[in-house]
Structures are given as structure tokens and as C-alpha cells.
Protein backbone atom coordinates (compact mmCIF):
# COMPACT_ATOMS: atom_id res chain seq x y z
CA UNK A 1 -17.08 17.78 29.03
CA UNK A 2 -14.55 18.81 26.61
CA UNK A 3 -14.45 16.27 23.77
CA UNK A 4 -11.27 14.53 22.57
CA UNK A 5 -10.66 14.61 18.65
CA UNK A 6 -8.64 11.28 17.59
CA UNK A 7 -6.19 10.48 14.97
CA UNK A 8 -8.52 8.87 12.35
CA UNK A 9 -8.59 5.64 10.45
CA UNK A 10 -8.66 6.82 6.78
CA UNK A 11 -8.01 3.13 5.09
CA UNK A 12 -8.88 -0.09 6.62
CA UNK A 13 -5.07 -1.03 7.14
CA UNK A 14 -3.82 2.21 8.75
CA UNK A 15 -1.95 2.08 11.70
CA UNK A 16 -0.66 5.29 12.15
CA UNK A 17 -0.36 8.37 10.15
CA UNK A 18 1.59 11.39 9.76
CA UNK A 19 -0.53 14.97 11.47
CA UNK A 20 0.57 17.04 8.34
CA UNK A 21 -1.09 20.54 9.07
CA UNK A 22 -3.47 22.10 11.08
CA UNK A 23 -6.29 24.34 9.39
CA UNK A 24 -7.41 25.37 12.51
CA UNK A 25 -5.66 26.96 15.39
CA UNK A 26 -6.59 26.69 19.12
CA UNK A 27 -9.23 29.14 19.94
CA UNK A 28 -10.55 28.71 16.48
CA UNK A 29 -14.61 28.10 16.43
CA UNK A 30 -15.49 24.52 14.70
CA UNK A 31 -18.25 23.59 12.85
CA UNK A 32 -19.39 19.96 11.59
CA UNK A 33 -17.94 19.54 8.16
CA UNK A 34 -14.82 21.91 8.34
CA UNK A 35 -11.40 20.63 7.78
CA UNK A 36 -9.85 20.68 11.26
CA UNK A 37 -6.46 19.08 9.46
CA UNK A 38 -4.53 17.51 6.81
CA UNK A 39 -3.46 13.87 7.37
CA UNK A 40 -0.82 11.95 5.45
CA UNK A 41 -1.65 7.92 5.38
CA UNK A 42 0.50 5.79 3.88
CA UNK A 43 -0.65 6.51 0.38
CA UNK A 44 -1.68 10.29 0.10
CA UNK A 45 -2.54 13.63 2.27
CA UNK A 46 -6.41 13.61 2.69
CA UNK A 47 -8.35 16.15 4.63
CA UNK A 48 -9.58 15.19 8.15
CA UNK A 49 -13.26 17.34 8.80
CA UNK A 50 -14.77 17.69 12.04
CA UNK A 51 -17.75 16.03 13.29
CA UNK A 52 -18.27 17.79 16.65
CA UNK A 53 -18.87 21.75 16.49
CA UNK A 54 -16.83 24.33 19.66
CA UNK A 55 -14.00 25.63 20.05
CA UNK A 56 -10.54 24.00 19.06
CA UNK A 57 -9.49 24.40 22.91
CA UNK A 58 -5.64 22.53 22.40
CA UNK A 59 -3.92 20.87 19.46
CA UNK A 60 -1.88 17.76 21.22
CA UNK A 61 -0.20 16.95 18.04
CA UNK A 62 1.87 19.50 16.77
CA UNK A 63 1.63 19.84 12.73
CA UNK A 64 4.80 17.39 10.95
CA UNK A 65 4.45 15.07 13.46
CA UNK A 66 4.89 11.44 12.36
CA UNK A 67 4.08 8.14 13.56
CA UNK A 68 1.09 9.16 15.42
CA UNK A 69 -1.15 5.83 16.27
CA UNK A 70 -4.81 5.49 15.67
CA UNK A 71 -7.14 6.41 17.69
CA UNK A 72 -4.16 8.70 19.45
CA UNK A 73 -5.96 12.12 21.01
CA UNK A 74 -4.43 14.88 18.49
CA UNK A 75 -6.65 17.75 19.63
CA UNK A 76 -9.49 18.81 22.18
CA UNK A 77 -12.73 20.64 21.40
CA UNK A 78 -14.63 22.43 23.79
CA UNK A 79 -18.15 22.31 24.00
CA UNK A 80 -20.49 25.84 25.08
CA UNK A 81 -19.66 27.29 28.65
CA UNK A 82 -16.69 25.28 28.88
CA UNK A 83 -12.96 26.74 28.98
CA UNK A 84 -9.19 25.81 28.85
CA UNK A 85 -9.92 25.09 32.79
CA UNK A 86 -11.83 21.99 31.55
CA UNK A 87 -9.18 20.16 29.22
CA UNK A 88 -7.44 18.28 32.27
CA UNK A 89 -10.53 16.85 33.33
CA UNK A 90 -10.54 15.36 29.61
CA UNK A 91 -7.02 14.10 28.73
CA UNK A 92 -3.80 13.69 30.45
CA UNK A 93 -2.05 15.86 28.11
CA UNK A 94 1.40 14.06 26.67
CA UNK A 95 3.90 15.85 24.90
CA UNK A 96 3.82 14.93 21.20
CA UNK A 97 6.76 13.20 19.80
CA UNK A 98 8.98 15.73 17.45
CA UNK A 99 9.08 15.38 13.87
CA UNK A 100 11.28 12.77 12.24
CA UNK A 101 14.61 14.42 11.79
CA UNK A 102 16.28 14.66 8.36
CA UNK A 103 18.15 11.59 7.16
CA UNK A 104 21.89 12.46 8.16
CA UNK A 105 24.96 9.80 7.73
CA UNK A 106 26.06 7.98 11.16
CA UNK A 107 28.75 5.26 11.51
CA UNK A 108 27.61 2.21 12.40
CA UNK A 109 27.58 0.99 15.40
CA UNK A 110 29.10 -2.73 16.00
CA UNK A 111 26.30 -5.24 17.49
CA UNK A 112 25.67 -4.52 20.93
CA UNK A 113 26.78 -7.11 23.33
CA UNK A 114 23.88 -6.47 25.64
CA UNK A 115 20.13 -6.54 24.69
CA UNK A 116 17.64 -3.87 26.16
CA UNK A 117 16.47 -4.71 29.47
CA UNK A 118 12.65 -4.77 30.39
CA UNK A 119 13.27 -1.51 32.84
CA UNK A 120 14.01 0.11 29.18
CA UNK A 121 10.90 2.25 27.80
CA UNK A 122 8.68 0.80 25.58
CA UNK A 123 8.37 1.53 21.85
CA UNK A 124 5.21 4.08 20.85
CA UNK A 125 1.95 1.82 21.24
CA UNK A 126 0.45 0.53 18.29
CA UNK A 127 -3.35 0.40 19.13
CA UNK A 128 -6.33 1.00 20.94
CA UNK A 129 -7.97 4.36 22.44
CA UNK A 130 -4.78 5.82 23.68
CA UNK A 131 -5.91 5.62 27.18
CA UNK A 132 -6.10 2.89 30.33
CA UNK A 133 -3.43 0.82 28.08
CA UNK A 134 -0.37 -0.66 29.23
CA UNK A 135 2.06 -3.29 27.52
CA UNK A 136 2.27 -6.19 28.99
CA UNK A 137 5.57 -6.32 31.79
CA UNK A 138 6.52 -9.55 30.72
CA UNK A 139 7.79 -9.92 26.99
CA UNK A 140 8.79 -12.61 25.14
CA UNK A 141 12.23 -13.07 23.42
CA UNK A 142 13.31 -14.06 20.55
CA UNK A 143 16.01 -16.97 19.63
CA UNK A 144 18.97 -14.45 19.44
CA UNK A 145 17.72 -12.92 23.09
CA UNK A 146 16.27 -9.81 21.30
CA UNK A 147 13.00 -8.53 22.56
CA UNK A 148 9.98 -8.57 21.17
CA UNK A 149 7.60 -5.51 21.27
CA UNK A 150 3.47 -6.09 20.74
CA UNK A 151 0.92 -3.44 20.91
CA UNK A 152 -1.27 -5.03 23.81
CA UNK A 153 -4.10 -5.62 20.95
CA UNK A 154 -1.59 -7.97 19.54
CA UNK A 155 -0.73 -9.49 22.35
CA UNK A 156 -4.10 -10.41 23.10
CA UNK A 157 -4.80 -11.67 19.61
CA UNK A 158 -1.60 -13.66 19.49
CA UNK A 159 -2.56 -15.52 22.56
CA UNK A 160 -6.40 -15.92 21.46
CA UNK A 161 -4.96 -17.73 18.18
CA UNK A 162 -2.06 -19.69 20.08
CA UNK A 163 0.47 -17.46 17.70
CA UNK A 164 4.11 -17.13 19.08
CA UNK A 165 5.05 -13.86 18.72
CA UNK A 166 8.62 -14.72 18.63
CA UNK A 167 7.96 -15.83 15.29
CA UNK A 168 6.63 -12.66 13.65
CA UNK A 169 8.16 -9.59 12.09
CA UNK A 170 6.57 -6.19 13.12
CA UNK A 171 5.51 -3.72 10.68
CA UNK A 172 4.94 -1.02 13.21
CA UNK A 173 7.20 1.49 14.84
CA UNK A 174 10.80 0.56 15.41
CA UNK A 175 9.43 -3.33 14.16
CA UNK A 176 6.80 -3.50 16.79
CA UNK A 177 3.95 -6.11 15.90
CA UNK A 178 0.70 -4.51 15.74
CA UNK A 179 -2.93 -5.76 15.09
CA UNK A 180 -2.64 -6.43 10.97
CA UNK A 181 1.24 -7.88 11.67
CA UNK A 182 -0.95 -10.88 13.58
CA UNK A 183 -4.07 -11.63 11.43
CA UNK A 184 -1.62 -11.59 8.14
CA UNK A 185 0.09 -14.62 9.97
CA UNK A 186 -3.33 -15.53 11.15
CA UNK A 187 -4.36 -15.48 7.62
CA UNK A 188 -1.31 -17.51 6.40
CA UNK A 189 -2.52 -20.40 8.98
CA UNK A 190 -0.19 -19.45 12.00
CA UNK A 191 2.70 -19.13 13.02
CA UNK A 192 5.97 -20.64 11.38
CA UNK A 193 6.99 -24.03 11.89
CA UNK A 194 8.82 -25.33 15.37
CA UNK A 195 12.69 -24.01 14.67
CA UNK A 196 11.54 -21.75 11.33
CA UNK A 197 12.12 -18.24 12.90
CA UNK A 198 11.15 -15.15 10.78
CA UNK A 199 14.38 -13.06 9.68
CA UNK A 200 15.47 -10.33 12.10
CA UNK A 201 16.03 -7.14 10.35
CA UNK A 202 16.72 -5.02 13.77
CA UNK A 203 19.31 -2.12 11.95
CA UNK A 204 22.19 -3.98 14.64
CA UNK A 205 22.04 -6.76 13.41
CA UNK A 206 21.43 -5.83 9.80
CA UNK A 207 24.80 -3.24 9.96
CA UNK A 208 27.15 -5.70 11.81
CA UNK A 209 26.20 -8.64 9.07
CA UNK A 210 27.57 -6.08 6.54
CA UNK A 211 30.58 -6.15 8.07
CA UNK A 212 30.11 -2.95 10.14
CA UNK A 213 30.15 -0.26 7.35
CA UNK A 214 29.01 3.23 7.33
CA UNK A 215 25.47 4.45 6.34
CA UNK A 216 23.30 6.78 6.14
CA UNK A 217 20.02 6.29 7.20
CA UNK A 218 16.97 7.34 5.40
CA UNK A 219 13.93 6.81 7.98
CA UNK A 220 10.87 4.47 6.18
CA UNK A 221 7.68 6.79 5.30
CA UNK A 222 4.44 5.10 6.14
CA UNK A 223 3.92 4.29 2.28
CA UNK A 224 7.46 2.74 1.88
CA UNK A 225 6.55 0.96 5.40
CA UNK A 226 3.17 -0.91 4.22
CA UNK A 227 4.82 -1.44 0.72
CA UNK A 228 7.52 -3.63 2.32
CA UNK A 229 4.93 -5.43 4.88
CA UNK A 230 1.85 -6.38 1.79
CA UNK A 231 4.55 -7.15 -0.35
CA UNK A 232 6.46 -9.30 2.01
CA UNK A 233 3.05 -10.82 2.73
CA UNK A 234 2.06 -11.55 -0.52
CA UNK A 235 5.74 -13.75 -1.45
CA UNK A 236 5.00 -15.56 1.81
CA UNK A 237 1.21 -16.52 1.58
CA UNK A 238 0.60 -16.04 -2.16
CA UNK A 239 1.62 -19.07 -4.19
CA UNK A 240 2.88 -16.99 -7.50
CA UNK A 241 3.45 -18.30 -10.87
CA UNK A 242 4.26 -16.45 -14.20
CA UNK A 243 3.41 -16.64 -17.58
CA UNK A 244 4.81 -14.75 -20.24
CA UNK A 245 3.73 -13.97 -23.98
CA UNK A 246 5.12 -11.59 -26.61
CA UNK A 247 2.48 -9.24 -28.34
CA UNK A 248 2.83 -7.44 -31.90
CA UNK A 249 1.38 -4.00 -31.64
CA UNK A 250 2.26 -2.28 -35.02
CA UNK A 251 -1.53 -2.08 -35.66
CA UNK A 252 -2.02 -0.50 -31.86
CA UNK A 253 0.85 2.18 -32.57
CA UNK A 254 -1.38 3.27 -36.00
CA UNK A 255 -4.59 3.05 -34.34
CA UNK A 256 -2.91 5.17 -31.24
CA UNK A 257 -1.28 7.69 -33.92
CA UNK A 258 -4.51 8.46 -35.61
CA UNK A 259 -6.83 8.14 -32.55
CA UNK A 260 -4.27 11.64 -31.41
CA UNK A 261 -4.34 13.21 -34.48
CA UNK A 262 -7.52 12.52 -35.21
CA UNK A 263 -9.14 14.15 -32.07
CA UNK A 264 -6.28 15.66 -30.75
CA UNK A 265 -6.01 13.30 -27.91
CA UNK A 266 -3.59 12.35 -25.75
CA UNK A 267 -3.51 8.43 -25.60
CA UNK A 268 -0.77 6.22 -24.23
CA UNK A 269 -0.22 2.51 -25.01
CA UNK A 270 -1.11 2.23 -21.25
CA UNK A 271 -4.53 3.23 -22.32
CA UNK A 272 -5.26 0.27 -24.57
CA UNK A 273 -3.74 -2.06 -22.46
CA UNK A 274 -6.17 -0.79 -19.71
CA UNK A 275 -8.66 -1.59 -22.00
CA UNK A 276 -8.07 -4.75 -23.20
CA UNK A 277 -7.19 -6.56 -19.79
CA UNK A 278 -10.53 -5.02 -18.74
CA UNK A 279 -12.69 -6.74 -21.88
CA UNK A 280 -10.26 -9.73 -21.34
CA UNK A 281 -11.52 -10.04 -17.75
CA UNK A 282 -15.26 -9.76 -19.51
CA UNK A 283 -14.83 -12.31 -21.54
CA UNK A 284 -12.87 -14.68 -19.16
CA UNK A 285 -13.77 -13.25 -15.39
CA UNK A 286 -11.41 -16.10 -13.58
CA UNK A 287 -8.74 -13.78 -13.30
CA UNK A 288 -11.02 -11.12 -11.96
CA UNK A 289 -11.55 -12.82 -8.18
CA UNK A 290 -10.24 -13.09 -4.93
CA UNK A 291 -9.09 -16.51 -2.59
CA UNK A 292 -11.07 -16.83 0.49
CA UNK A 293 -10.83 -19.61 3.09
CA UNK A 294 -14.51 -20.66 2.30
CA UNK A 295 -14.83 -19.57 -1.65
CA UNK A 296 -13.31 -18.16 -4.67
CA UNK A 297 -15.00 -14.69 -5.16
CA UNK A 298 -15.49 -13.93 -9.02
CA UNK A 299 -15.98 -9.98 -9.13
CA UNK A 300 -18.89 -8.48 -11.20
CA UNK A 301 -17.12 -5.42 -11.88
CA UNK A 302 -13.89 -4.88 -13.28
CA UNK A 303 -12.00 -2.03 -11.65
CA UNK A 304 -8.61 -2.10 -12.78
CA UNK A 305 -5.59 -0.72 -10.62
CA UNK A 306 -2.58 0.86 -12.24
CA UNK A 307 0.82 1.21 -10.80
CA UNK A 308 1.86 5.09 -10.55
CA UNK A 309 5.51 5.43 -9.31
CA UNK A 310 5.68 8.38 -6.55
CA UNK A 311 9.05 9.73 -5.07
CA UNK A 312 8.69 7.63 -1.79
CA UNK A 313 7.05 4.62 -3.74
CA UNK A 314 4.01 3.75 -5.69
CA UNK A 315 0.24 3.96 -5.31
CA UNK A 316 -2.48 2.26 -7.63
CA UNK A 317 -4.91 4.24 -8.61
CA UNK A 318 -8.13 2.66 -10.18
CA UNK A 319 -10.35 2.68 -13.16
CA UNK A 320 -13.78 1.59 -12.20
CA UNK A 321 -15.88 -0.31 -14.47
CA UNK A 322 -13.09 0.40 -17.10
CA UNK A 323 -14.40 -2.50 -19.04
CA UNK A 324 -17.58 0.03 -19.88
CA UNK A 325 -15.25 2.57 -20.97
CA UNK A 326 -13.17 3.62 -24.13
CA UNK A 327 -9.94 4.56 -24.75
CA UNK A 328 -10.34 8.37 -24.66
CA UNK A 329 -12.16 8.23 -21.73
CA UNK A 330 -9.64 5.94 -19.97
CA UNK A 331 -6.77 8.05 -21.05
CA UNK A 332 -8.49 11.26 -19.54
CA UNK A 333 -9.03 9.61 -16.36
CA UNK A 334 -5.61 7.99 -16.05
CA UNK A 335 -4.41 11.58 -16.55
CA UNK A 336 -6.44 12.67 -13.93
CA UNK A 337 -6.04 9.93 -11.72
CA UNK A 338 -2.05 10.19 -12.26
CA UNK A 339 -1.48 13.62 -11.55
CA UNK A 340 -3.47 13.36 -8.57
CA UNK A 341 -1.79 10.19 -6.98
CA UNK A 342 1.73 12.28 -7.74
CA UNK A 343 0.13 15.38 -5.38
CA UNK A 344 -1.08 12.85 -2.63
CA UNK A 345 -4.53 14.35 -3.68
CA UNK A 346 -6.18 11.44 -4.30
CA UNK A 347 -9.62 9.93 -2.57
CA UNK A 348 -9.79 6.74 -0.52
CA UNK A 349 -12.66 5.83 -2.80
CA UNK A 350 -9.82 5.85 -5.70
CA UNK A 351 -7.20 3.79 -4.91
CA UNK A 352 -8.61 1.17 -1.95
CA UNK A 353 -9.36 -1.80 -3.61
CA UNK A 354 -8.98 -2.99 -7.63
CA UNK A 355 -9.98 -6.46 -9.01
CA UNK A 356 -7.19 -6.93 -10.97
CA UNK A 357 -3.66 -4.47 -11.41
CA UNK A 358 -1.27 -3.53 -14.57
CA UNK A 359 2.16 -2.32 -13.64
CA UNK A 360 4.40 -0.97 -16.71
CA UNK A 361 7.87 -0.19 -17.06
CA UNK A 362 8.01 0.12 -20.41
CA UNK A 363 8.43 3.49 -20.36
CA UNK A 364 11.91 2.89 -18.48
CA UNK A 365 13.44 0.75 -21.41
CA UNK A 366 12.25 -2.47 -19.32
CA UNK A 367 11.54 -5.30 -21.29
CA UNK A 368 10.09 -8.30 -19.26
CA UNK A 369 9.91 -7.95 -15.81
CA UNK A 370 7.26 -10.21 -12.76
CA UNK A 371 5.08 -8.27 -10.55
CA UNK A 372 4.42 -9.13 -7.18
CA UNK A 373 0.53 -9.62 -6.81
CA UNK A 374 -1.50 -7.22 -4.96
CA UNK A 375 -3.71 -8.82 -2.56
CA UNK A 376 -6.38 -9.59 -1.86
CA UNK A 377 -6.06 -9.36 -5.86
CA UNK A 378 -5.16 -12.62 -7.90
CA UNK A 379 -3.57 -11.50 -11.08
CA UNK A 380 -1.34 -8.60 -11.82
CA UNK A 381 -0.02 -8.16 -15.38
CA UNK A 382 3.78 -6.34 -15.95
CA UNK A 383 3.95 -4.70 -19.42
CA UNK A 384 7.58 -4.56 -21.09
CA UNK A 385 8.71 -1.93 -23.37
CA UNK A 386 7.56 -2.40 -27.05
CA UNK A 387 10.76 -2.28 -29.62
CA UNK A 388 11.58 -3.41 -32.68
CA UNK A 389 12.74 -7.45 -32.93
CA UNK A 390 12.84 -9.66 -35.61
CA UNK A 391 10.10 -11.64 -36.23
CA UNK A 392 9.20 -14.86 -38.60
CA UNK A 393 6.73 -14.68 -41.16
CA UNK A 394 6.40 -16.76 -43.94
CA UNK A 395 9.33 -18.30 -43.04
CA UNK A 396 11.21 -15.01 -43.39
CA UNK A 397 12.44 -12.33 -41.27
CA UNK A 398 11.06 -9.13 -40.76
CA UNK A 399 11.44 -6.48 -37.83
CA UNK A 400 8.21 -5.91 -35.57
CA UNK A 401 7.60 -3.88 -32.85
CA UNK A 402 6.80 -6.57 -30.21
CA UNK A 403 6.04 -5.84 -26.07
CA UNK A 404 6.34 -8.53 -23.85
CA UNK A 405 3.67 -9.20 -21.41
CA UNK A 406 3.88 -11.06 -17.91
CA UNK A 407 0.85 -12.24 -16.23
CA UNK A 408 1.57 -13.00 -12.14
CA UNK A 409 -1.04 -15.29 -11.09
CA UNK A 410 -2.63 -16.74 -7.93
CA UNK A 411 -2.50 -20.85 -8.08
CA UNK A 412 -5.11 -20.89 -5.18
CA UNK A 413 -7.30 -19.20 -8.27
CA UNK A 414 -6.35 -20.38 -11.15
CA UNK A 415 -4.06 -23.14 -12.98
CA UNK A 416 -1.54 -22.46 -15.47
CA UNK A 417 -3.93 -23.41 -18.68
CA UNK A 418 -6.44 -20.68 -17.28
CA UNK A 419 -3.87 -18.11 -17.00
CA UNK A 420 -2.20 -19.07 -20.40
CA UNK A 421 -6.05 -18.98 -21.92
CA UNK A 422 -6.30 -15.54 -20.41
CA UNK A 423 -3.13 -14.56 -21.95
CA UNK A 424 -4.17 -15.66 -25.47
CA UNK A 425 -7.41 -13.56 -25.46
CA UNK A 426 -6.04 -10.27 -24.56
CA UNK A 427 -2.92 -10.89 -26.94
CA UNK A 428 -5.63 -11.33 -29.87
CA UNK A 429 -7.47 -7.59 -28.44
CA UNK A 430 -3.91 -6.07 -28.40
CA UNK A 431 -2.62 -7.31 -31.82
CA UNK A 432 -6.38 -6.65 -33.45
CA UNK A 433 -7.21 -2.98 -31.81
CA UNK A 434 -10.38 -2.05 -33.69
CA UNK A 435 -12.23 -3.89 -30.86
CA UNK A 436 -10.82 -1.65 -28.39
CA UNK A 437 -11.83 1.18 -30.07
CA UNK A 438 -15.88 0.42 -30.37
């Protein structure tokens, strides 16, 4: 029987993905190990290889095609002896949904006196196989009448964990709840308290608050779409607090200067700051773990994450182990890493997961700034630009150049002495570089 090649899982929170190209075309022969397509996740493009070996007998999804759920049948192989005869026997073959169209401006509409009725069609499911699935014909509303859309996986999930799905905001298609929408609130102990109702941001609603102006609309990408869902989850179940400290890094800009023209290299201030959180997180590994219900989880690695800005968002590549590395070799591999992550090129392997993140704006003319921790992640440090201020010495002034540093930390983790502690030990690596250089 003709087998049935399904969108893939490339990350542990995809959802859906984006069916960027085909490499193969139907009547193409397949072997295990070729790349049958390119798939675009919510972080990069990776290449999806075949498993099965025949003969690409249909492509379901057309290439550009967006939105397309896990686990969704995206093309059909056939087997030896078997023909284009045998495909219906396999799948009920749906047509594919069109790529997204280009962002175009649209007056707004004022808010709809009716709400959809349940005869209306259903959203794109979220889950499961793709097959012998149906949503449930009885949905619940929410407070202002609107109705709520599940992927029957949810559903089923809500009701094992008594969850009221009235109460949660969907990150899935057109704001349907899905699988991960229900174990974050799962996660965050359940659903919100009698009469707390999560914010509706259905685009009605949203326009006619605004006092019914124009727009244009600029459709979410999968990255921009998880961004706003694991950040949004991480101000709601993440108790933040911030710490900030100002570092003097004259000696760091001499050290950088003749580390370049000594070797010719090409090492950023990013570098050493890579550097010393990672021997900082050595030294003092609270701030290298992870909350659990049961546990706090002290990593034995450090693998430290770095913010890379991208057109559509950001991605965080990581430095394994980068407390066992030096500067040069952190610097080539942030290159690397960096001009990778901007061509969507980038390996599961290298940006899934991280013990601990930097984000820097300094390089924008920021000067202090809070990050928003990554989870399941308990620290995250924002680096400021470094300028010239006046400083005190000797009861005098002087002019320094000083970067402000802002660590974000988990209170589930650690108290506000650790983190300050922390803070003092990797101000003394940054303002004394000759231990980041051995």
C-alpha cells in the first residue's frame, strides 16, 4: 500500500510549519536519506530526508504553503508494483490551502454585531494524524459570546485536567488552542481564577477598540507566532526580577584591540561577555538551572544562548560548553553560528535548548534595557552599550567607558542576594580580562 509521507515535527514545540520547496517531483524515485523537501519551522528552513524508498507518486502540499499542521499528509510514496491507481486507497486527497497572500492595506471593519454560528467551518485542525478526526460539534463560548476553537487533542486534555477553555488564548491558527496552548496553562497550575478571563485579541475586537482605524495587515510568521506565545508565557508564569550593575571595560577594549591586531582576529565585546557569564556560571552554577515542580535542576554544562535579531524576529543560537572555550574560538563560532541563524541554515541541535541566554543591544546605542527570560531557562542577562560617563575616583572625576549590565532572574531559582552575588563575580571577570583570556 502506498505510504503516506507526513509533515514532520522538527522541534519539540512545533505545531505547524511552512512546506517551503520540494526537491523532488512526483514520479521522482526516492531513496532513504535523500532530501524529499525543505521545511520552514518557526526558527529556520531545515531539510526534511526521506525514510521510506519508491516513487514520489503525489505531492499534497504544494511548495509555499503555510500553516500546514503536524502530522498533516504532504506527499505519497509508492512502494514496487504499485501505481497512481493505488493513492486513493491511501489518502482522501484534500486540496492544500494556498499560500499566505502578501500583506495588502484593508479598512477596518467595525465589530460585527453577530458572532459565527456553529454551522460556520471550522478553523484548520491543530493536531493529530490528519485522519478519523473531527472537532467536537459543541463549543464552548467565551464571556463576550465569541467562540472558542480547540484542536480535539486540546479538547481532550482540557477536560482530562478540568481546564476551561474559555479561559485560554490560542496560539494556533486564527487563535485556535492547540496541545502546548493547554499544558503551558497546565504548567502555570490551571486555569485563571473564577471571573479572571484571558484578554481577547480576535483582530474585531482589537480594530474596533482603536476606534475603527485603517490598517494594514501583516500576517504573523510561525517564528513571530511562538515568540509572542513563550514570551507571553514566560511574564505570566515566570516570577521576574532585575538587577542591574554598571561595568568599567577600558581594560576589555585594550585587551580586545590587541587580541585583533595581534592575531588578526575578529573579536567583539560580545565575545568576552560570552565568556565571562560562562566562567561566572562555573564558579557560581545557581544561575545555570531550571524550576521544576519536584526540583531545581543545576546544569553540568554551560551552553550559553545568544540573541541574533532576524528580519521576522530573533533566534538564539548556542555556544556549547562555552565555559571550556576562549575568546577566539567563541568569536569564530558566534560568526558562524550568526550568519547561519540570519540564512535560516541553522541545526536543531544549535539553537534548541541553552542553560542560560545574553541578549545585547548595545550595538543599537541601547543603554540599559530587561530581557524577558527564556524558559525553561532562569537567568537571561541584557548588555547596554558601553560609552564614555564620568566616573569617581579618588574623589575626583574622570570619564570611563562604562556598559551597563541587567541580569533577569527566576525567584522560583534564586533570591535577590544570589543574583546580586552572581552579578559581582562576572563584573570582577569583565573589569579584570586577563582571566578571560587564559
Amino acid at each position: 500500500m502506498p505510504t503516506q509521507i507526513l509533515m514532520p515535527a522538527l522541534s519539540p514545540t512545533m505545531t505547524e510549519g511552512s512546506l517551503a520547496k520540494w526537491h523532488k517531483k512526483e514520479g521522482d524515485a526516492v531513496k532513504a536519506g535523500d532530501v524529499l523537501a525543505e521545511i520552514e519551522t518557526d526558527k529556520a528552513t531545515m531539510e526534511f530526508e526521506a525514510v521510506d524508498e519508491g516513487t514520489l507518486g503525489r505531492i499534497l502540499v504544494p511548495e509555499g504553503t503555510q500553516h500546514v499542521q503536524v502530522n498533516q499528509p504532504i506527499a505519497v510514496i509508492l512502494g514496487e508494483g504499485e501505481s497512481a491507481a493505488d493513492i486513493k486507497a491511501a489518502v482522501a486527497v484534500k486540496p492544500a490551502a494556498a499560500p499566505a497572500p502578501k500583506a495588502e492595506a484593508k479598512p477596518a471593519a467595525p465589530l460585527p454585531k453577530q458572532e459565527p454560528t456553529p454551522t460556520q467551518p471550522l478553523p484548520p485542525r491543530g493536531g493529530g494524524l490528519g485522519r478519523g478526526a473531527s472537532a467536537s460539534p459543541v463549543a464552548p463560548s467565551r464571556t463576550d459570546g465569541a467562540r472558542v476553537f480547540a484542536s480535539p487533542l486540546a479538547r481532550r486534555l482540557a477536560r482530562n485536567a478540568k481546564l476551561d477553555l474559555a479561559n485560554l488564548r490560542g496560539s494556533g491558527p486564527h487563535g485556535r488552542i492547540v496541545k502546548a496552548d493547554v499544558e503551558a496553562a497546565m504548567a502555570g497550575g490551571g486555569a485563571a481564577a473564577p471571573g479572571i478571563r484571558a484578554p481577547s485579541y480576535r483582530k474585531e475586537r482589537v480594530v474596533a477598540e482603536a476606534g475603527n482605524l485603517t490598517y494594514t495587515e501583516v500576517p504573523l510568521s510561525p517564528m513571530r507566532r511562538v515568540i509572542a506565545t513563550r514570551m507571553a508565557e514566560s511574564m505570566t508564569h515566570t516570577p521576574h526580577f532585575f538587577l542591574t550593575i554598571d561595568c568599567e571595560i577600558d581594560s576589555l577594549l585594550r585587551a580586545r584591540q590587541d587580541l585583533n591586531n595581534a592575531a588578526g582576529l575578529k573579536v567583539s565585546v560580545n565575545d568576552f561577555v560570552i565568556r565571562a557569564a560562562a566562567l561566572t556560571l562555573r564558579q557560581m552554577p545557581l544561575a545555570n538551572a531550571s524550576y521544576t515542580d519536584d526540583a531545581i535542576l543545576r546544569w553540568n554544562e554551560v551552553d550559553i544562548a545568544v540573541a541574533v535579531a532576524l528580519d521576522d524576529g530573533l533566534i538564539t543560537p548556542i555556544v556549547k560548553n562555552a565555559d571550556q572555550k576562549r575568546v577566539p574560538q567563541i568569536a569564530a563560532e558566534m560568526r558562524d553560528l550568526g550568519m547561519r541563524a540570519r540564512q535560516g541554515k541553522l541545526k536543531l541541535s544549535e539553537f534548541q535548548g541553552g542553560t542560560f541566554s545574553i541578549s545585547n543591544l548595545g550595538m543599537y546605542g541601547v543603554r540599559e534595557f530587561t530581557a524577558v527570560i527564556n524558559p525553561p531557562q532562569a537567568c537571561i542577562l541584557a548588555i547596554g552599550v558601553g560609552e564614555e560617563r564620568p566616573v569617581v575616583r579618588n574623589g575626583g572625576l574622570a570619564v570611563a567607558h562604562v556598559m551597563t549590565c541587567t541580569l533577569g532572574c527566576d525567584h522560583r531559582v534564586l533570591n535577590g542576594a544570589e543574583g546580586a552575588q552572581w552579578l559581582q563575580a562576572f563584573k570582577k571577570l569583565i573589569e579584570a580580562p586577563a582571566a578571560l583570556l587564559v
